[in-house]
PDB file of N, CA and C in Angstrom:
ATOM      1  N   UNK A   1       0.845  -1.172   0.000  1.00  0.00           N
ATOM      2  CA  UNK A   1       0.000   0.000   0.000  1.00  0.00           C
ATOM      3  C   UNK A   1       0.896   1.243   0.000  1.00  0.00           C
ATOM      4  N   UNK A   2       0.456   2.415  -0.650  1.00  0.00           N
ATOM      5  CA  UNK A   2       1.054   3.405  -0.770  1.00  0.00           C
ATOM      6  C   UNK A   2       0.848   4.578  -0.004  1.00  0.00           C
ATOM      7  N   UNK A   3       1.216   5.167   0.891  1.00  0.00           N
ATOM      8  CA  UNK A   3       0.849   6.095   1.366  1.00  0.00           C
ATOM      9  C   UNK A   3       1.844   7.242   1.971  1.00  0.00           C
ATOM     10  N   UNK A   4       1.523   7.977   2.318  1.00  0.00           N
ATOM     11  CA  UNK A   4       2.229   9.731   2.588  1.00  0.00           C
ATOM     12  C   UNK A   4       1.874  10.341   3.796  1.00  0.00           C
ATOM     13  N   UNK A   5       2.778  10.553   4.782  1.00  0.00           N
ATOM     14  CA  UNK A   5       2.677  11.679   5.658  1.00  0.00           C
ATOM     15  C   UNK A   5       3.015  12.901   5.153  1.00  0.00           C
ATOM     16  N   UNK A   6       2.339  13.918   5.801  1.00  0.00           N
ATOM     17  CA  UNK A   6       2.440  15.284   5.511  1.00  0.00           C
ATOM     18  C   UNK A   6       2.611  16.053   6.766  1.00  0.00           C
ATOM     19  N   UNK A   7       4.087  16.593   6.897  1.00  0.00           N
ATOM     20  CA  UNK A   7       3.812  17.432   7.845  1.00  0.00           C
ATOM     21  C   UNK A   7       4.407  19.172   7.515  1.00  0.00           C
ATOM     22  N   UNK A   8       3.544  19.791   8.002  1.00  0.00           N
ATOM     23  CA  UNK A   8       3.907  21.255   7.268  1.00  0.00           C
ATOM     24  C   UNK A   8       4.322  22.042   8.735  1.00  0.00           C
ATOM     25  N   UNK A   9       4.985  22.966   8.007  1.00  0.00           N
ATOM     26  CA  UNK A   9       5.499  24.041   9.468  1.00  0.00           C
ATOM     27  C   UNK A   9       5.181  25.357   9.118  1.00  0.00           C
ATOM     28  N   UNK A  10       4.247  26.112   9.913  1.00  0.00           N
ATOM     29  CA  UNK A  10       4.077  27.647   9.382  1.00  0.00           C
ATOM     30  C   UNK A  10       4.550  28.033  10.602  1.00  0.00           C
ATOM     31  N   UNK A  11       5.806  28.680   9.963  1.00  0.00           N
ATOM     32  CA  UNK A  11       6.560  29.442  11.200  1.00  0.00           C
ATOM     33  C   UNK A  11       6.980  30.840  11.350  1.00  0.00           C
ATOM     34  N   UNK A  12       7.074  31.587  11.900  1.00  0.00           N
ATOM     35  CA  UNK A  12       7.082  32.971  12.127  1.00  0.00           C
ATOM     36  C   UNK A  12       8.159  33.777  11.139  1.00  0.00           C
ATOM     37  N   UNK A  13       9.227  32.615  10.527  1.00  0.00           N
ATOM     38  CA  UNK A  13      10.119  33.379   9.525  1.00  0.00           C
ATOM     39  C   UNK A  13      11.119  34.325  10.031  1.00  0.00           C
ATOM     40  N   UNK A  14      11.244  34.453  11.486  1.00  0.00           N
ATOM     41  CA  UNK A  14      12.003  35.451  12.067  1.00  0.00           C
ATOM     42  C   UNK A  14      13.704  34.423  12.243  1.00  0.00           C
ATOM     43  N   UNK A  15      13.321  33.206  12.189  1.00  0.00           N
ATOM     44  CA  UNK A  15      14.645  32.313  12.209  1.00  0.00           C
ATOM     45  C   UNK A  15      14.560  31.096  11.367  1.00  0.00           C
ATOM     46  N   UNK A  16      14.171  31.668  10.215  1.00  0.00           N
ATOM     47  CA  UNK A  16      14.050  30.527   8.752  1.00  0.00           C
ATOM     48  C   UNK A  16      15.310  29.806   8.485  1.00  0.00           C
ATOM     49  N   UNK A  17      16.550  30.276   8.713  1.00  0.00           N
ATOM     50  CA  UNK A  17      17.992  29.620   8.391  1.00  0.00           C
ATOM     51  C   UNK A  17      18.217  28.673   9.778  1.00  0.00           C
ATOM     52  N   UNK A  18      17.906  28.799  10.695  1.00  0.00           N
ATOM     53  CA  UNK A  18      18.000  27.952  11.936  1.00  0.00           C
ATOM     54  C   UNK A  18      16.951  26.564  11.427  1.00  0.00           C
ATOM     55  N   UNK A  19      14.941  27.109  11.148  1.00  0.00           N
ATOM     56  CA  UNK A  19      14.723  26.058  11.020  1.00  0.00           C
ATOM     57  C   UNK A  19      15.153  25.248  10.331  1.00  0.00           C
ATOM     58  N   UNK A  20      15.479  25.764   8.642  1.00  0.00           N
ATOM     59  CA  UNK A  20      15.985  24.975   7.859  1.00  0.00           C
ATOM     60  C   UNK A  20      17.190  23.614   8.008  1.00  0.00           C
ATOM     61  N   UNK A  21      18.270  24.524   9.296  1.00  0.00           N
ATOM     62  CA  UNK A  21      19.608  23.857   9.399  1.00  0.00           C
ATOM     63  C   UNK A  21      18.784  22.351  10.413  1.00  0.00           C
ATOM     64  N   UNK A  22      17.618  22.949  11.075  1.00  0.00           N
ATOM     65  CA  UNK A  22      16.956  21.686  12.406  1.00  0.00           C
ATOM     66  C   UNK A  22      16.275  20.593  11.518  1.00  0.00           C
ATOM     67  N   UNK A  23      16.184  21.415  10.197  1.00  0.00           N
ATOM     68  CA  UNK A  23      15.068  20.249   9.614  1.00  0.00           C
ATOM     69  C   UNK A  23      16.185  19.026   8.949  1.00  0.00           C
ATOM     70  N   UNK A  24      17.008  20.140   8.022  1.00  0.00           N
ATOM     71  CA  UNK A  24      17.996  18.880   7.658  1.00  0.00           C
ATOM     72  C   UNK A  24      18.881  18.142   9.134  1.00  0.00           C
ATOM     73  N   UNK A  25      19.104  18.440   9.878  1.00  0.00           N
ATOM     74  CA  UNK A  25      19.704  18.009  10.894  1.00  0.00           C
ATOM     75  C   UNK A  25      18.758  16.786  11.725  1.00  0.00           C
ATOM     76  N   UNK A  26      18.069  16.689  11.782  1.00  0.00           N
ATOM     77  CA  UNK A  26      16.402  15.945  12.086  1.00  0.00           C
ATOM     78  C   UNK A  26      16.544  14.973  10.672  1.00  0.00           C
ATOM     79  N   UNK A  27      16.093  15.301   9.843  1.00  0.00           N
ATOM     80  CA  UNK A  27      16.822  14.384   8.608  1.00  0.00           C
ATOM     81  C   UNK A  27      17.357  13.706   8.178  1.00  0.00           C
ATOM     82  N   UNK A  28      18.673  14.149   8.696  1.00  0.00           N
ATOM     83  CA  UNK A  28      19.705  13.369   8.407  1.00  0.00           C
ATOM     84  C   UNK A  28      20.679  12.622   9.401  1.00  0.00           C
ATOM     85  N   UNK A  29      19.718  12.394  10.817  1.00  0.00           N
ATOM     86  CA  UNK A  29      20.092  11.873  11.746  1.00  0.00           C
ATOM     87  C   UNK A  29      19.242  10.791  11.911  1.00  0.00           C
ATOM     88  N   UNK A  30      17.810  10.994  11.465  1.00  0.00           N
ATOM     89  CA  UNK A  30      16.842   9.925  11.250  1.00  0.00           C
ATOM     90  C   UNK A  30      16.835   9.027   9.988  1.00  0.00           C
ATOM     91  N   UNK A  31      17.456   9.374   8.779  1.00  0.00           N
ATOM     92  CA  UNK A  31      17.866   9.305   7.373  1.00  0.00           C
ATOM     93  C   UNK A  31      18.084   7.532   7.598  1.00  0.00           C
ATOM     94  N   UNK A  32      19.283   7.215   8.670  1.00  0.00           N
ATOM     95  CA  UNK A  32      19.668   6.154   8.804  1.00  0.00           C
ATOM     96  C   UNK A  32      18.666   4.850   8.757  1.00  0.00           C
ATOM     97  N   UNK A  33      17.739   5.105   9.514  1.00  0.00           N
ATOM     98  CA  UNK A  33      16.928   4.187   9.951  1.00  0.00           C
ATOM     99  C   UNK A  33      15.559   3.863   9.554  1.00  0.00           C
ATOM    100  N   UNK A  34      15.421   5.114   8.693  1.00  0.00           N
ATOM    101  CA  UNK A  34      14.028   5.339   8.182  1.00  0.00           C
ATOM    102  C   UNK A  34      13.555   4.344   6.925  1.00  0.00           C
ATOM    103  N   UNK A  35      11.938   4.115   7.330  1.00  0.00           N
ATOM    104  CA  UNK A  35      11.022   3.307   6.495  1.00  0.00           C
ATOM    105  C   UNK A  35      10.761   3.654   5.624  1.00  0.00           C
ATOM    106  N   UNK A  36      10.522   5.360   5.308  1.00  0.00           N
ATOM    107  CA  UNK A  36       9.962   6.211   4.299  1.00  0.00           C
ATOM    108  C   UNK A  36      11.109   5.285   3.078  1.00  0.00           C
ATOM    109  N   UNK A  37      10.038   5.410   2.080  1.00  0.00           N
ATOM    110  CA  UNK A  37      10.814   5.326   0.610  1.00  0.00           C
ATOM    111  C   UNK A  37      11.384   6.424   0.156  1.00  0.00           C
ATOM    112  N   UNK A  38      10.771   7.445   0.548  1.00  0.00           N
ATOM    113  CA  UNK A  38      11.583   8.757   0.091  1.00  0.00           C
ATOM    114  C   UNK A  38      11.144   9.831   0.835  1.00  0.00           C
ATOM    115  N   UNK A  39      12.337  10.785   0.877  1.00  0.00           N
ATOM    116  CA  UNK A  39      11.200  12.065   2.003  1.00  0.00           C
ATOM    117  C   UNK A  39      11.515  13.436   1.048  1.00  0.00           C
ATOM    118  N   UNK A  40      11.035  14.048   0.556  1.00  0.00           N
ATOM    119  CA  UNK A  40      10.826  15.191   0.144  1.00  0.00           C
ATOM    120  C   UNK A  40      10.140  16.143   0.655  1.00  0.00           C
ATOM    121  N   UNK A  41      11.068  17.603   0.554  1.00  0.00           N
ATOM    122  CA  UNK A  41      10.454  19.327   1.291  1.00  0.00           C
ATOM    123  C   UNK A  41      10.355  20.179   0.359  1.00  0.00           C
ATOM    124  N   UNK A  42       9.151  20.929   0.808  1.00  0.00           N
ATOM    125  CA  UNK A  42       8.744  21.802  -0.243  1.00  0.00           C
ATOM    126  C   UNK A  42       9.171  23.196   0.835  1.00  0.00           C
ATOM    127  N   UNK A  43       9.080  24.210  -0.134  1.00  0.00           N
ATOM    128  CA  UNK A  43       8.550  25.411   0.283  1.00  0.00           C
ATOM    129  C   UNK A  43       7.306  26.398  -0.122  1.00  0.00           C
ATOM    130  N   UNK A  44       6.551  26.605   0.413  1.00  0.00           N
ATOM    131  CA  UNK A  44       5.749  27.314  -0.200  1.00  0.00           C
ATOM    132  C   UNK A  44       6.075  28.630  -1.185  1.00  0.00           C
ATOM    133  N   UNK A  45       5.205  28.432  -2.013  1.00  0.00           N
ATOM    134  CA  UNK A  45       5.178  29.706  -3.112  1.00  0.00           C
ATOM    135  C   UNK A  45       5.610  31.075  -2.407  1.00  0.00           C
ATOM    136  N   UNK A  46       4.030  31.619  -2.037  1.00  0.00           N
ATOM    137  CA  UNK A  46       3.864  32.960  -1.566  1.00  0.00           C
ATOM    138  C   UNK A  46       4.363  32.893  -0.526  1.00  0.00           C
ATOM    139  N   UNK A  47       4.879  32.303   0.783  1.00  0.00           N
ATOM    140  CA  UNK A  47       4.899  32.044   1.989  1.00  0.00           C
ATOM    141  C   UNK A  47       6.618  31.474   2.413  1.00  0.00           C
ATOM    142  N   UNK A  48       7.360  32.154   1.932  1.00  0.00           N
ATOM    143  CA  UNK A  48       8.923  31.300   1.875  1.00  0.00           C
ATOM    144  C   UNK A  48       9.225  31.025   3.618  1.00  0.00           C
ATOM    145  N   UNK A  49       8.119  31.041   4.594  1.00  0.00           N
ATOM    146  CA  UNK A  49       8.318  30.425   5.859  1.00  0.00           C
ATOM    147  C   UNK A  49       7.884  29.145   6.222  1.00  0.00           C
ATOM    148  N   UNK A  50       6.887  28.548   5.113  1.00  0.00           N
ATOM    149  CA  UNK A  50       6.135  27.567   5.143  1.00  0.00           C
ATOM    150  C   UNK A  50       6.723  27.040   4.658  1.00  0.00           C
ATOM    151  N   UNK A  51       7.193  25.444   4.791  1.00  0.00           N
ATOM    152  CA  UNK A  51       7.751  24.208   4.648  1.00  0.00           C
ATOM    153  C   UNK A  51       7.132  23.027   4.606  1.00  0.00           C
ATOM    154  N   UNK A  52       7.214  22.197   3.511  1.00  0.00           N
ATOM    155  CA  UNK A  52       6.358  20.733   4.097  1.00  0.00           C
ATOM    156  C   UNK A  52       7.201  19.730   3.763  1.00  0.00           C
ATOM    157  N   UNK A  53       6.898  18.379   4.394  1.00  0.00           N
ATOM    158  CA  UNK A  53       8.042  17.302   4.435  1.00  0.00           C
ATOM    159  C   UNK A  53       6.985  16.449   3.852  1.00  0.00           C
ATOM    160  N   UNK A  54       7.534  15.830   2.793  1.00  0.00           N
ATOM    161  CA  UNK A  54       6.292  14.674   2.397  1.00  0.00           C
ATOM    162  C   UNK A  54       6.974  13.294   2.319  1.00  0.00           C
ATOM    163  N   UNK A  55       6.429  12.101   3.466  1.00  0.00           N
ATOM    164  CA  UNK A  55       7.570  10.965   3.711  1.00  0.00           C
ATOM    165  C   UNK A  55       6.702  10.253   2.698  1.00  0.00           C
ATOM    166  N   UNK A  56       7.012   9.442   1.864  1.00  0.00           N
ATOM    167  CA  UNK A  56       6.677   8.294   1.171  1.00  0.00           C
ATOM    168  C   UNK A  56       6.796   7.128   1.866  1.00  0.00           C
ATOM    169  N   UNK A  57       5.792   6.070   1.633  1.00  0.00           N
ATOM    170  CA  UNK A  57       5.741   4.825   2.673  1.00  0.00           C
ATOM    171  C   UNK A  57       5.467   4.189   1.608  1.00  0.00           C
ATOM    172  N   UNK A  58       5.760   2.778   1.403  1.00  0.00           N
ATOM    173  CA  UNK A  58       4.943   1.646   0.748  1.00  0.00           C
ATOM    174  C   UNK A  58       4.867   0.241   1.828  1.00  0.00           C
ATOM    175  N   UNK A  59       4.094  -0.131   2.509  1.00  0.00           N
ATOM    176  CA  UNK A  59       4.317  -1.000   3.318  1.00  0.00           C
ATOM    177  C   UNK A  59       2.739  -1.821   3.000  1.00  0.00           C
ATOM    178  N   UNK A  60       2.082  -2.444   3.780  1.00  0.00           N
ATOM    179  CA  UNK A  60       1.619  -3.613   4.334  1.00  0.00           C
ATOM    180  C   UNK A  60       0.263  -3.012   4.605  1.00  0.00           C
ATOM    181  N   UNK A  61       0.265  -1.872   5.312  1.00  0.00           N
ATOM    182  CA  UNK A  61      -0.992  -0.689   6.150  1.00  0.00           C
ATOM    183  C   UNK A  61      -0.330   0.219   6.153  1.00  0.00           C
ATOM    184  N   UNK A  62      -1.379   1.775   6.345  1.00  0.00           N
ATOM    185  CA  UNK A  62      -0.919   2.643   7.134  1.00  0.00           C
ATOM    186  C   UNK A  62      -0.728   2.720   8.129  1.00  0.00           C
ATOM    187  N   UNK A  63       0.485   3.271   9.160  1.00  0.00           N
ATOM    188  CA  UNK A  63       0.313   3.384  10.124  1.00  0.00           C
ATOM    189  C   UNK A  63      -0.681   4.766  10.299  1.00  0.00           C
ATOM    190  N   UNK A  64      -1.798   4.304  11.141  1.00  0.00           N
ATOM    191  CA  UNK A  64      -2.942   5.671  11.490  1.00  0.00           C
ATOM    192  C   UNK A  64      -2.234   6.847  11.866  1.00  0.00           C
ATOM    193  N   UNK A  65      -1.443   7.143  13.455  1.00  0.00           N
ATOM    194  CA  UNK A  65      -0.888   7.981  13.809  1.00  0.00           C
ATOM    195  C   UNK A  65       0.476   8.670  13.330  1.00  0.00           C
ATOM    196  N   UNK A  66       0.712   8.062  11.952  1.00  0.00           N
ATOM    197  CA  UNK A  66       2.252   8.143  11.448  1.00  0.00           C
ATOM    198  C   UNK A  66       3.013   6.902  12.198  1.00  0.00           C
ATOM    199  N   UNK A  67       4.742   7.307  11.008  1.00  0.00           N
ATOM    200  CA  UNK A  67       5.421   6.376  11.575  1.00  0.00           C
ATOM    201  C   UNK A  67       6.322   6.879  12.435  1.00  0.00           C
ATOM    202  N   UNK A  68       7.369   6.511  12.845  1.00  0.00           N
ATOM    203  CA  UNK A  68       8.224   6.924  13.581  1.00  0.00           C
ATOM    204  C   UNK A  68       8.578   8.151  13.299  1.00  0.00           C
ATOM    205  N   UNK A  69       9.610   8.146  12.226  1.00  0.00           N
ATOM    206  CA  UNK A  69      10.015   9.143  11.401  1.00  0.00           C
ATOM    207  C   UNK A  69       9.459  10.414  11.939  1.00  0.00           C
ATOM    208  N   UNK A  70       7.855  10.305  10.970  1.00  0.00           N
ATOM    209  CA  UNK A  70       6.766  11.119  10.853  1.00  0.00           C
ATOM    210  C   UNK A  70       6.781  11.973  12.160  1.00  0.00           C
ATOM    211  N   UNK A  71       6.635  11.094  13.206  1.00  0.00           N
ATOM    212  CA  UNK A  71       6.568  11.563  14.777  1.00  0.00           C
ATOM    213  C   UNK A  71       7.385  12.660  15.426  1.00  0.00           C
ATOM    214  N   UNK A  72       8.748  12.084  14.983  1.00  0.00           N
ATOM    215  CA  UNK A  72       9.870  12.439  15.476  1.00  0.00           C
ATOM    216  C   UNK A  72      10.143  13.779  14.566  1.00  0.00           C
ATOM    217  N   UNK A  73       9.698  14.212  13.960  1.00  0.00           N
ATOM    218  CA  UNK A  73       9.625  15.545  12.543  1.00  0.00           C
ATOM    219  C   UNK A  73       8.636  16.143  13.369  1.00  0.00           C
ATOM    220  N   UNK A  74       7.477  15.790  13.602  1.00  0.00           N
ATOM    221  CA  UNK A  74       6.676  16.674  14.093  1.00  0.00           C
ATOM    222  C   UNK A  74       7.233  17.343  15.558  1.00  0.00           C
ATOM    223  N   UNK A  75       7.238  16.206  16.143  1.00  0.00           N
ATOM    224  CA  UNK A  75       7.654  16.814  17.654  1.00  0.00           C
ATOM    225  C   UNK A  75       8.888  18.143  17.371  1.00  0.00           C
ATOM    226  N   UNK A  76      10.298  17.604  16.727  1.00  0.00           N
ATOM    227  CA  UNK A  76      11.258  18.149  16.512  1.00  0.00           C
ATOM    228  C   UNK A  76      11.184  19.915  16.123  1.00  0.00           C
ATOM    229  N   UNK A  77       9.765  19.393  15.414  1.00  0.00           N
ATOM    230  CA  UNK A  77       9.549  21.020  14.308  1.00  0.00           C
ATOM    231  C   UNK A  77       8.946  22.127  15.217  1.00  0.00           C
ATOM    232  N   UNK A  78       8.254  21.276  16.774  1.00  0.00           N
ATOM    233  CA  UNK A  78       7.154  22.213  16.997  1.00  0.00           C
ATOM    234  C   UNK A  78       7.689  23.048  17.650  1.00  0.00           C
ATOM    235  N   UNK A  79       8.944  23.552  17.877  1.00  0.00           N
ATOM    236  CA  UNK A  79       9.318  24.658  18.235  1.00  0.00           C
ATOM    237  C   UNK A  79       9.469  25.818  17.410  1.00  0.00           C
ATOM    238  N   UNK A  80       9.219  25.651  16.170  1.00  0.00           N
ATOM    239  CA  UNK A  80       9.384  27.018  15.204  1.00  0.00           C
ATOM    240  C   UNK A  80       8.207  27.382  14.758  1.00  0.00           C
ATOM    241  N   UNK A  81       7.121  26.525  14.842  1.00  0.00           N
ATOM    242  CA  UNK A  81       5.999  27.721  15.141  1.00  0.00           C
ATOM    243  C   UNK A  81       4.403  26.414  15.289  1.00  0.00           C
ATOM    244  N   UNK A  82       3.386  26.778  14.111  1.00  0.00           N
ATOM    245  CA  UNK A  82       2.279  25.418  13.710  1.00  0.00           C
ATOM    246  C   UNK A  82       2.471  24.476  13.336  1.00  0.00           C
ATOM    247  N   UNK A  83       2.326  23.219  13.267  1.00  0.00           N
ATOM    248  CA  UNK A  83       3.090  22.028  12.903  1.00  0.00           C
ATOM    249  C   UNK A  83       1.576  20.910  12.508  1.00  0.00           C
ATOM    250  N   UNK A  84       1.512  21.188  11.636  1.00  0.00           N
ATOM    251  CA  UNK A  84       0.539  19.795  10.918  1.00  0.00           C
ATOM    252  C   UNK A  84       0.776  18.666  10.434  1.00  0.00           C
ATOM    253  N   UNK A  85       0.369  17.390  10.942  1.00  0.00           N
ATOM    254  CA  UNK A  85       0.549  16.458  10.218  1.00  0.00           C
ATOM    255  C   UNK A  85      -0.624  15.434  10.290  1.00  0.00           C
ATOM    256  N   UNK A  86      -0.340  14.881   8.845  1.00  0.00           N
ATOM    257  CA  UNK A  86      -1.844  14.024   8.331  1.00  0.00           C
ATOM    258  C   UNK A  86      -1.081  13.177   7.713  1.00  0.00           C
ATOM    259  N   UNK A  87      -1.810  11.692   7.744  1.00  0.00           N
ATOM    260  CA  UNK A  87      -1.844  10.687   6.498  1.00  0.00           C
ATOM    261  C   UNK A  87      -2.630  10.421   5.581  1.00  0.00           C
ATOM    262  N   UNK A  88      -1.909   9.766   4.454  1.00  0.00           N
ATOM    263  CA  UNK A  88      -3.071   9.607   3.561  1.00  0.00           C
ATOM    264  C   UNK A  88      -2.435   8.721   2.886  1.00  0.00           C
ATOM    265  N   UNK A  89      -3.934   8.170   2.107  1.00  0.00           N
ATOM    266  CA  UNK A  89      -3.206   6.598   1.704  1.00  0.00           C
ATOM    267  C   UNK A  89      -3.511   6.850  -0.014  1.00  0.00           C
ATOM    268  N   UNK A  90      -3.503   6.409  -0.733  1.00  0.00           N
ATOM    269  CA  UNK A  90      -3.246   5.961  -2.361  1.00  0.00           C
ATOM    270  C   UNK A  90      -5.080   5.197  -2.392  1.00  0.00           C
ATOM    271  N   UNK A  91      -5.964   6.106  -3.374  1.00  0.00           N
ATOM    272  CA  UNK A  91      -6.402   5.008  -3.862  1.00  0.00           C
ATOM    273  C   UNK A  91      -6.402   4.450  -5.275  1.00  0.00           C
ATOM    274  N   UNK A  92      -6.365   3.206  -5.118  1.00  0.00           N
ATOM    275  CA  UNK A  92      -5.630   2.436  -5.880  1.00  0.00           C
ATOM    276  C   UNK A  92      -6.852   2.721  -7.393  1.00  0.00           C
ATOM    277  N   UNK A  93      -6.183   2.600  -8.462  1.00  0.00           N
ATOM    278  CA  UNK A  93      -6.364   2.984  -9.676  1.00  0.00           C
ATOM    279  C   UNK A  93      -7.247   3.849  -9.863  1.00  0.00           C
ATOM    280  N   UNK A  94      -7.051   4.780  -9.307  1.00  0.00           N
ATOM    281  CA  UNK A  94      -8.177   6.343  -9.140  1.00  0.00           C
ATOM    282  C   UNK A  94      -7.012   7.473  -9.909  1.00  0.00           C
ATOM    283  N   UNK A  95      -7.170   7.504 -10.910  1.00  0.00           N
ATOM    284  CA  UNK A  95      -5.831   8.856 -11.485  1.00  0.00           C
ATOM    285  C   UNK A  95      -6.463   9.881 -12.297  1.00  0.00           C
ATOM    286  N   UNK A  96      -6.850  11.316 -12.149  1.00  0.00           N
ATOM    287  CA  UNK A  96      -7.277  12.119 -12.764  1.00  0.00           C
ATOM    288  C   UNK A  96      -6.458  12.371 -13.816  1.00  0.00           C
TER     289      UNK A  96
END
């Protein structure tokens, strides 16, 4: 099964080069061990404070509450400001 955590950070932008250095640092300390198939960050368009991490999973189930990873990103992030995260799963041969 295919599925995606999403976690976004809308943060105050007053220390955007700090979050950035926490996110890759969070990253690439978890990098090792991680389930995700792939993790990719965006930045928002209009909003260059807004960030989102999108983990790729292919496993067995979703995990409901996220996975580890997922967890450990959120907690990590919630010091730089709102911190959202959701799953979502693939449905299967549904493609606009």
């Amino acid at each position: 099964m295919q599925w995606i955590e999403v976690i976004g950070v809308r943060s105050t932008g007053t220390h955007l080069e700090v979050l950035e250095s926490k996110l890759q640092s969070l990253l690439d300390e978890i990098e090792k061990g991680s389930q995700a198939h792939s993790v990719k960050v965006y930045r928002r368009v209009s909003i260059e404070s807004d960030l989102c991490v999108h983990l790729f999973h292919d496993s067995k189930r979703a995990e409901i509450n996220g996975s580890r990873l997922g967890l450990c990103l959120a907690a990590g992030l919630k010091a730089f400001g709102l911190v959202h995260h959701s799953i979502w799963t693939e449905i299967p041969g549904r493609h606009v």
